[in-house]
C-alpha atoms as a PDB file:
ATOM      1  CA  UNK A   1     -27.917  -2.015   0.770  1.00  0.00           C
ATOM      2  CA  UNK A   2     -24.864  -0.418   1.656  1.00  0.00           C
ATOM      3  CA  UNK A   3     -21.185  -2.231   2.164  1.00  0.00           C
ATOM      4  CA  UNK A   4     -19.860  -2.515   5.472  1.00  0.00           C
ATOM      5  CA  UNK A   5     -17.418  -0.157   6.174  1.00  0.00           C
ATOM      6  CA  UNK A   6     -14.061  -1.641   6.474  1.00  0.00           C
ATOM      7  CA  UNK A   7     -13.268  -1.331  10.352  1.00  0.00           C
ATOM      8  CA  UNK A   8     -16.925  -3.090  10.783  1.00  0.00           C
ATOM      9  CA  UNK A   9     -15.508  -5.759   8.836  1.00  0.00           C
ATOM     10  CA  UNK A  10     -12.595  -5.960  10.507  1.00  0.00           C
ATOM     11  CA  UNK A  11     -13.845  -5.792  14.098  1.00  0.00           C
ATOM     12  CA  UNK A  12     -16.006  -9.018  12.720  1.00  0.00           C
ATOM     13  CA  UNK A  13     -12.860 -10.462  11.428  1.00  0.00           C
ATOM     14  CA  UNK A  14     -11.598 -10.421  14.620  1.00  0.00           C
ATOM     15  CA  UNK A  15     -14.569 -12.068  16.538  1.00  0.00           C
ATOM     16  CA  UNK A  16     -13.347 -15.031  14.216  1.00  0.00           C
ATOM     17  CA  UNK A  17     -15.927 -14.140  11.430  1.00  0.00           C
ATOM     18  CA  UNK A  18     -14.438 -16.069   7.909  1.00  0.00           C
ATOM     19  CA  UNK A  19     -17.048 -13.967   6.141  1.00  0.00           C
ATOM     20  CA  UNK A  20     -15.714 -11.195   7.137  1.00  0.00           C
ATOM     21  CA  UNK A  21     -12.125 -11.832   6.329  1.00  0.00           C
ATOM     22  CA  UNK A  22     -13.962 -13.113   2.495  1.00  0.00           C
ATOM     23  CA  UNK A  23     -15.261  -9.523   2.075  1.00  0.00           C
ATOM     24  CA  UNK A  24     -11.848  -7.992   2.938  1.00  0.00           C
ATOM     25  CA  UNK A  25     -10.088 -10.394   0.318  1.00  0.00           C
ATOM     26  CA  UNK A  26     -12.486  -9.977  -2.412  1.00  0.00           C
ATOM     27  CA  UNK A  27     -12.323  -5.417  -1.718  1.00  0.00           C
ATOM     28  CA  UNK A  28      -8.891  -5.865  -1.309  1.00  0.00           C
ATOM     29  CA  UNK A  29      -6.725  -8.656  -3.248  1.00  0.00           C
ATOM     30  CA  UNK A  30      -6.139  -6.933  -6.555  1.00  0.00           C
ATOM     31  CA  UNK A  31      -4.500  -3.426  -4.765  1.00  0.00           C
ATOM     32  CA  UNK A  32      -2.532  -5.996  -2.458  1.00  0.00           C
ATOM     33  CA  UNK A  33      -1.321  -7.734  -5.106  1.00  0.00           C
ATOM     34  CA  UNK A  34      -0.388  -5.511  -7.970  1.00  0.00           C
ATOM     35  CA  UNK A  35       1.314  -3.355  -4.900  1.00  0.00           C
ATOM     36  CA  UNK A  36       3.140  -6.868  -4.086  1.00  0.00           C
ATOM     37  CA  UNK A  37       4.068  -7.115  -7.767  1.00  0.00           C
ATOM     38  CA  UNK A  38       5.132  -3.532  -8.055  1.00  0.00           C
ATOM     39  CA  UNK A  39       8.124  -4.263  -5.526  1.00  0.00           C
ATOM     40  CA  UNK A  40       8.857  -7.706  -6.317  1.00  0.00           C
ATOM     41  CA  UNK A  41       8.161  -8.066 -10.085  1.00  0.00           C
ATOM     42  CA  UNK A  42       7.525 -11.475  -9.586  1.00  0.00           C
ATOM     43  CA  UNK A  43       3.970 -12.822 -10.299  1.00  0.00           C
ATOM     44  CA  UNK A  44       4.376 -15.982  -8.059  1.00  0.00           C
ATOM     45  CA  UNK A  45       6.678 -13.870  -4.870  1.00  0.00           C
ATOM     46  CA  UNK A  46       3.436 -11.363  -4.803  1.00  0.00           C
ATOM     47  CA  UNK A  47       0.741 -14.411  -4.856  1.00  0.00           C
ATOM     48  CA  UNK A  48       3.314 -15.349  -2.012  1.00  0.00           C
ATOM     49  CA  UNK A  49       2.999 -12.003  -0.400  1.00  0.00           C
ATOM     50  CA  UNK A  50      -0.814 -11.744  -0.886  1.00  0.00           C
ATOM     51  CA  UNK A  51      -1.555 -15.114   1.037  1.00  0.00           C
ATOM     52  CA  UNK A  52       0.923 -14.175   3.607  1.00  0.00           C
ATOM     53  CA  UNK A  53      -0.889 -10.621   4.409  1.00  0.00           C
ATOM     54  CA  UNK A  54      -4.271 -12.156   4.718  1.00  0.00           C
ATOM     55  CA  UNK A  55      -2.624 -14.957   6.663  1.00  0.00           C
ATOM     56  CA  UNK A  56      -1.649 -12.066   9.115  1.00  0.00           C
ATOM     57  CA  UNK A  57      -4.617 -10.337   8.940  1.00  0.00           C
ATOM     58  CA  UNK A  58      -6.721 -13.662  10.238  1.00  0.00           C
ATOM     59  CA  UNK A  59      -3.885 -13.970  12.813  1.00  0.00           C
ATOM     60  CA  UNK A  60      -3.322 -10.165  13.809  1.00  0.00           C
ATOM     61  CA  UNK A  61      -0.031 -10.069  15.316  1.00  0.00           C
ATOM     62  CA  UNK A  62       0.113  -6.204  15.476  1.00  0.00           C
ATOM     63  CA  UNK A  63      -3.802  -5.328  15.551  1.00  0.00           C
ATOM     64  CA  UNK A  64      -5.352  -2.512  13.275  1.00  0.00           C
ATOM     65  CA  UNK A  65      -6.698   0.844  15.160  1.00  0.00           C
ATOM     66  CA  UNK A  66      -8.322   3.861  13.558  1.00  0.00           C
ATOM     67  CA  UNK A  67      -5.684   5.954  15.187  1.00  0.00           C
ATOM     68  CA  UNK A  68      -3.336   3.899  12.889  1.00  0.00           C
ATOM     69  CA  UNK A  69      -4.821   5.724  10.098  1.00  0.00           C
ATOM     70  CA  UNK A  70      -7.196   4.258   7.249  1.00  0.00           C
ATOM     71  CA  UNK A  71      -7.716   0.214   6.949  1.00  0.00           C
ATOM     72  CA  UNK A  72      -6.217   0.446   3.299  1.00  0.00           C
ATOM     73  CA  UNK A  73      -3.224   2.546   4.534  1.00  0.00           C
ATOM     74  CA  UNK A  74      -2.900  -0.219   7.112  1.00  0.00           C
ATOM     75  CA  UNK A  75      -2.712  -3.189   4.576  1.00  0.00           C
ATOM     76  CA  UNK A  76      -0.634  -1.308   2.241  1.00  0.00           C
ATOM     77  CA  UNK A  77       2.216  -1.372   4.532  1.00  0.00           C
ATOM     78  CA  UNK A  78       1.567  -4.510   6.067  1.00  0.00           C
ATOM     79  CA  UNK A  79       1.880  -5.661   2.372  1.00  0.00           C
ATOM     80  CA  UNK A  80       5.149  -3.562   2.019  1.00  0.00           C
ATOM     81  CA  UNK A  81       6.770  -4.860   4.793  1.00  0.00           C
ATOM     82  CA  UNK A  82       5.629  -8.736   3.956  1.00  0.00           C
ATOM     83  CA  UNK A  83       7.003  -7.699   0.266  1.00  0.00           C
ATOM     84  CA  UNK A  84      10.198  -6.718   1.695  1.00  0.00           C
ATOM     85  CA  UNK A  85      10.334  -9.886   4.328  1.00  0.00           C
ATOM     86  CA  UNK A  86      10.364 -11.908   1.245  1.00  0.00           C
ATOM     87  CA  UNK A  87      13.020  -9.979  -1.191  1.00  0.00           C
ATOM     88  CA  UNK A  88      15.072  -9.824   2.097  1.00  0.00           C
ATOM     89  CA  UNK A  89      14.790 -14.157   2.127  1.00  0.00           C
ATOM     90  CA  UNK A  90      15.994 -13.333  -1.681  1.00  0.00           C
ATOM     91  CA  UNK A  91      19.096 -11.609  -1.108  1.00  0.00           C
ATOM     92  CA  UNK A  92      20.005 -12.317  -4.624  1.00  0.00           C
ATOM     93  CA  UNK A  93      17.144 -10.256  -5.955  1.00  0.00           C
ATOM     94  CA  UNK A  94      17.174  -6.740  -5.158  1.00  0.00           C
ATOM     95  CA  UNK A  95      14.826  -4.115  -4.465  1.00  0.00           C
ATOM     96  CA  UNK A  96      13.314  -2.943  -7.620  1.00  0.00           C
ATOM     97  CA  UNK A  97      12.377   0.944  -8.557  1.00  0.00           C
ATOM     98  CA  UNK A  98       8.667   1.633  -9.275  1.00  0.00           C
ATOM     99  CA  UNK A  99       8.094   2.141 -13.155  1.00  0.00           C
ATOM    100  CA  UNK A 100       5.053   3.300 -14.831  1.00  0.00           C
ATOM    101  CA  UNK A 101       4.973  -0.047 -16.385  1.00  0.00           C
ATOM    102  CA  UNK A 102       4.331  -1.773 -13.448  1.00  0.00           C
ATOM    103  CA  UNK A 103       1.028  -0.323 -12.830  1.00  0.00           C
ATOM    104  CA  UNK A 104      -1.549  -2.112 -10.910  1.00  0.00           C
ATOM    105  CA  UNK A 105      -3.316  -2.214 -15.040  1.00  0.00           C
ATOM    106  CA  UNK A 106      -2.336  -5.693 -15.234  1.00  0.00           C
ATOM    107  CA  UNK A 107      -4.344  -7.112 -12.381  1.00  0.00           C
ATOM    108  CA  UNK A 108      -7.795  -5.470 -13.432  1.00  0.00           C
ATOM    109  CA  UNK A 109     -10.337  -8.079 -14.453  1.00  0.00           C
ATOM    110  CA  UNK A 110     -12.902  -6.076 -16.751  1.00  0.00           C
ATOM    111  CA  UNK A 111     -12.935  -3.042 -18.531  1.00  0.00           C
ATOM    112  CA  UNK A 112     -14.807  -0.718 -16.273  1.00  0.00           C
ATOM    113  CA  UNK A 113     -12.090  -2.072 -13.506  1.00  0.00           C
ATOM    114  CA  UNK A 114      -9.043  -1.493 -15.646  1.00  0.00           C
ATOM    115  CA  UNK A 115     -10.499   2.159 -16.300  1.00  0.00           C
ATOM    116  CA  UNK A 116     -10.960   2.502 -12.112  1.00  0.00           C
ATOM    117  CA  UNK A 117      -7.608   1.613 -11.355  1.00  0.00           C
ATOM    118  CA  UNK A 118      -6.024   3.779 -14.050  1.00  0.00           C
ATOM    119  CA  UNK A 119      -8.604   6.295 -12.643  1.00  0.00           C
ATOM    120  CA  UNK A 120      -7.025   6.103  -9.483  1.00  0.00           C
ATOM    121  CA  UNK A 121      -3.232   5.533 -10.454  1.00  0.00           C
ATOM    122  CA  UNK A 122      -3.511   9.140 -12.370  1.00  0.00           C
ATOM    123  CA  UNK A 123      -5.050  10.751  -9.367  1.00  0.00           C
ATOM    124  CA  UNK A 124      -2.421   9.431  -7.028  1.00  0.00           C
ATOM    125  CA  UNK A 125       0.590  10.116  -9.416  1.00  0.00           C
ATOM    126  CA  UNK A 126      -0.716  13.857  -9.521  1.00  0.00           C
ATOM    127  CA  UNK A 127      -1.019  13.959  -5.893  1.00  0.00           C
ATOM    128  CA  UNK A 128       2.693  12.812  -5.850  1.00  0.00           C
ATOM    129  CA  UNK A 129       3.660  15.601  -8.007  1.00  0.00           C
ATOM    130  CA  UNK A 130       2.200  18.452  -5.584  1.00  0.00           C
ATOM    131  CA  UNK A 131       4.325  17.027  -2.804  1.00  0.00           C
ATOM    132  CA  UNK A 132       7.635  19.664  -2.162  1.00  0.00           C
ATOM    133  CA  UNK A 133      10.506  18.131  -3.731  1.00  0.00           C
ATOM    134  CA  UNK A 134      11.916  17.270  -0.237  1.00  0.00           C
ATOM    135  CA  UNK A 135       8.655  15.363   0.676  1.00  0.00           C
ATOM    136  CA  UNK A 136       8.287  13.377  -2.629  1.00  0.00           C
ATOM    137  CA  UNK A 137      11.709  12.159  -2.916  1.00  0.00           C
ATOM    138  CA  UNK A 138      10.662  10.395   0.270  1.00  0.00           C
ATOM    139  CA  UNK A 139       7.595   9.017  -0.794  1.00  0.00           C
ATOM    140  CA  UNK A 140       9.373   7.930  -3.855  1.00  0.00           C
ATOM    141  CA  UNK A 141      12.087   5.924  -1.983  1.00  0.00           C
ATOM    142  CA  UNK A 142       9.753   4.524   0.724  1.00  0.00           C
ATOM    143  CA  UNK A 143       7.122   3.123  -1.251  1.00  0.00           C
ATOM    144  CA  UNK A 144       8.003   2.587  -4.795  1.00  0.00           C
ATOM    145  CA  UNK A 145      12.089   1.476  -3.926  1.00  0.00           C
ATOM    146  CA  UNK A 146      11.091  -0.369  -0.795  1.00  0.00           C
ATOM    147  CA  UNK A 147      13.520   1.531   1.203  1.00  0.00           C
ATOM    148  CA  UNK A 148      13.359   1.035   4.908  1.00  0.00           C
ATOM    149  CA  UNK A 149      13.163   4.798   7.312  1.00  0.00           C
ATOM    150  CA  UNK A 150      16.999   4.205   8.343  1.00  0.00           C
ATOM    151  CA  UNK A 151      18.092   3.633   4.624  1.00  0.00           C
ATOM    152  CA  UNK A 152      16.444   6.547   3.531  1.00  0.00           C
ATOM    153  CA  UNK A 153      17.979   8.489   6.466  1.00  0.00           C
ATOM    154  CA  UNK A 154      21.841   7.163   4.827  1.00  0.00           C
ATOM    155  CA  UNK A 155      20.876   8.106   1.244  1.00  0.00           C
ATOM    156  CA  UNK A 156      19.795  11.514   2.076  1.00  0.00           C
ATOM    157  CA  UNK A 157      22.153  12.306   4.527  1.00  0.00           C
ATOM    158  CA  UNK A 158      19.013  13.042   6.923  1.00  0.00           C
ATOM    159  CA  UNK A 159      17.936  12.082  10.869  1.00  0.00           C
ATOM    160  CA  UNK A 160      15.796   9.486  11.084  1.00  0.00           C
ATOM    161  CA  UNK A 161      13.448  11.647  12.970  1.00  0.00           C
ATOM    162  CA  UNK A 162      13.387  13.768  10.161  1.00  0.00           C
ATOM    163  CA  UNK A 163      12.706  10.986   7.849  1.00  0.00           C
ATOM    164  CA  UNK A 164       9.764   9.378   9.081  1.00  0.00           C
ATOM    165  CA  UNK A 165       8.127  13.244  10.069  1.00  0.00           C
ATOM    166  CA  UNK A 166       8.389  13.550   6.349  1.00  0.00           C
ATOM    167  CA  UNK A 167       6.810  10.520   5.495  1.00  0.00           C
ATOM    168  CA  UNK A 168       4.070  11.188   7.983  1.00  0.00           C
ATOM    169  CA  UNK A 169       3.587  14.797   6.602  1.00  0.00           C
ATOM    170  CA  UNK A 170       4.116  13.497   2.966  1.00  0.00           C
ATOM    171  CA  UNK A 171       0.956  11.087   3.343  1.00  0.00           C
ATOM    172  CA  UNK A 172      -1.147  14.042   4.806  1.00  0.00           C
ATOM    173  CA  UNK A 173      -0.470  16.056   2.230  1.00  0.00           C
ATOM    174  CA  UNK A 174      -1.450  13.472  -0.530  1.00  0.00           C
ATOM    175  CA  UNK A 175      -4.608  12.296   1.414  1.00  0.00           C
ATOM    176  CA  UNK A 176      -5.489  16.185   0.867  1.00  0.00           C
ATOM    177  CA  UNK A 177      -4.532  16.336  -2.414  1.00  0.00           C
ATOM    178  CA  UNK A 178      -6.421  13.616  -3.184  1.00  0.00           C
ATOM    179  CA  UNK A 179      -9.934  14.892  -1.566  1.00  0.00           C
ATOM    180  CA  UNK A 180      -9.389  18.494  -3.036  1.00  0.00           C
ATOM    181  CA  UNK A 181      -9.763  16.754  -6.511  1.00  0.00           C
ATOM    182  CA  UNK A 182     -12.867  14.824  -4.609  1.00  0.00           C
ATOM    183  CA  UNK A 183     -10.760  11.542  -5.670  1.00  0.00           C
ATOM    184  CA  UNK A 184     -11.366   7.622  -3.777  1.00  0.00           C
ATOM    185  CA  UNK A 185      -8.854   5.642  -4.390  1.00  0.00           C
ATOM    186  CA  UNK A 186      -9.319   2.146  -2.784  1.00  0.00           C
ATOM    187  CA  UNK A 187     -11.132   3.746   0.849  1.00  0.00           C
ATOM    188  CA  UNK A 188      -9.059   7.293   0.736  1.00  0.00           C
END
């Protein structure tokens, strides 16, 4: 038997199904947290964060669509963005870089799981190293330093237009990267 794709479950998540929303929790907890934990290096902020992002995800308050992109994509940066709600509440706490020993390692249960998301975490760090220069210094400051588009566009001296085209472009090229070395990571 095959496992529902993740815009079936979804769809049945919003119909009100709890099963539904169990399933999405259970494929989907350990990447949400360990990215929560990557940006807040605080074990009980990203339990926070988790609970929040499901909370929102029962409750849409800006609904999913395919056009959006992939489901994971999706979660990942409503998880950002709920990561970054939270530091923001912590002014005193700032946004933390992304360091190789903050890998999502820690959050794997068993052995053949640890080995997955290593797996994974190798394929994407490759991916980020094809990127131009131009395009991964974005990626780097979005995702792994939390940086918002119009702090980005300050740093590097760039338009805001520019900035999110190269974040757009920057994720297109990784999601190719990523199937030229026939990789999954997570629904990719």
């Amino acid at each position: 038997m095959t496992e529902p794709r993740d815009l079936d479950l979804y769809q049945n998540l919003v119909n009100g199904d709890k099963k539904a929303l169990e399933a999405l929790y259970d494929r989907y907890e350990k990447l949400v947290y360990s990215f929560a934990y990557r940006m807040t290096k605080d074990p009980e902020l990203a339990e926070e964060v988790v609970q929040e992002v499901f909370i929102k995800l029962w409750n849409p308050h800006s609904p999913y669509s395919s056009e959006k992109g992939k489901f994971s994509s999706w979660l990942l940066t409503m998880t950002r963005n709920t990561a970054l709600d939270f530091l923001r509440k912590q002014a005193n706490k700032p946004t933390v870089e992304y360091e190789e020993r903050d890998s999502p390692q820690e959050a794997a249960d068993s052995p053949g799981e640890l080995l997955e998301v290593k797996e994974q975490s190798q394929l994407v760090r490759r991916a980020v190293q094809r990127l131009k220069k131009d395009q991964k210094q974005i990626i780097e400051l979005f995702y792994f330093q939390g940086l918002t588009h119009e702090k980005i566009a300050v740093r590097t001296g760039l338009p805001l237009g520019t900035v999110k085209g190269r974040i757009r472009l920057a994720l297109k090229h990784l999601r190719t990267h990523i199937n030229e070395e026939g990789g999954k990571v997570n629904g990719y």
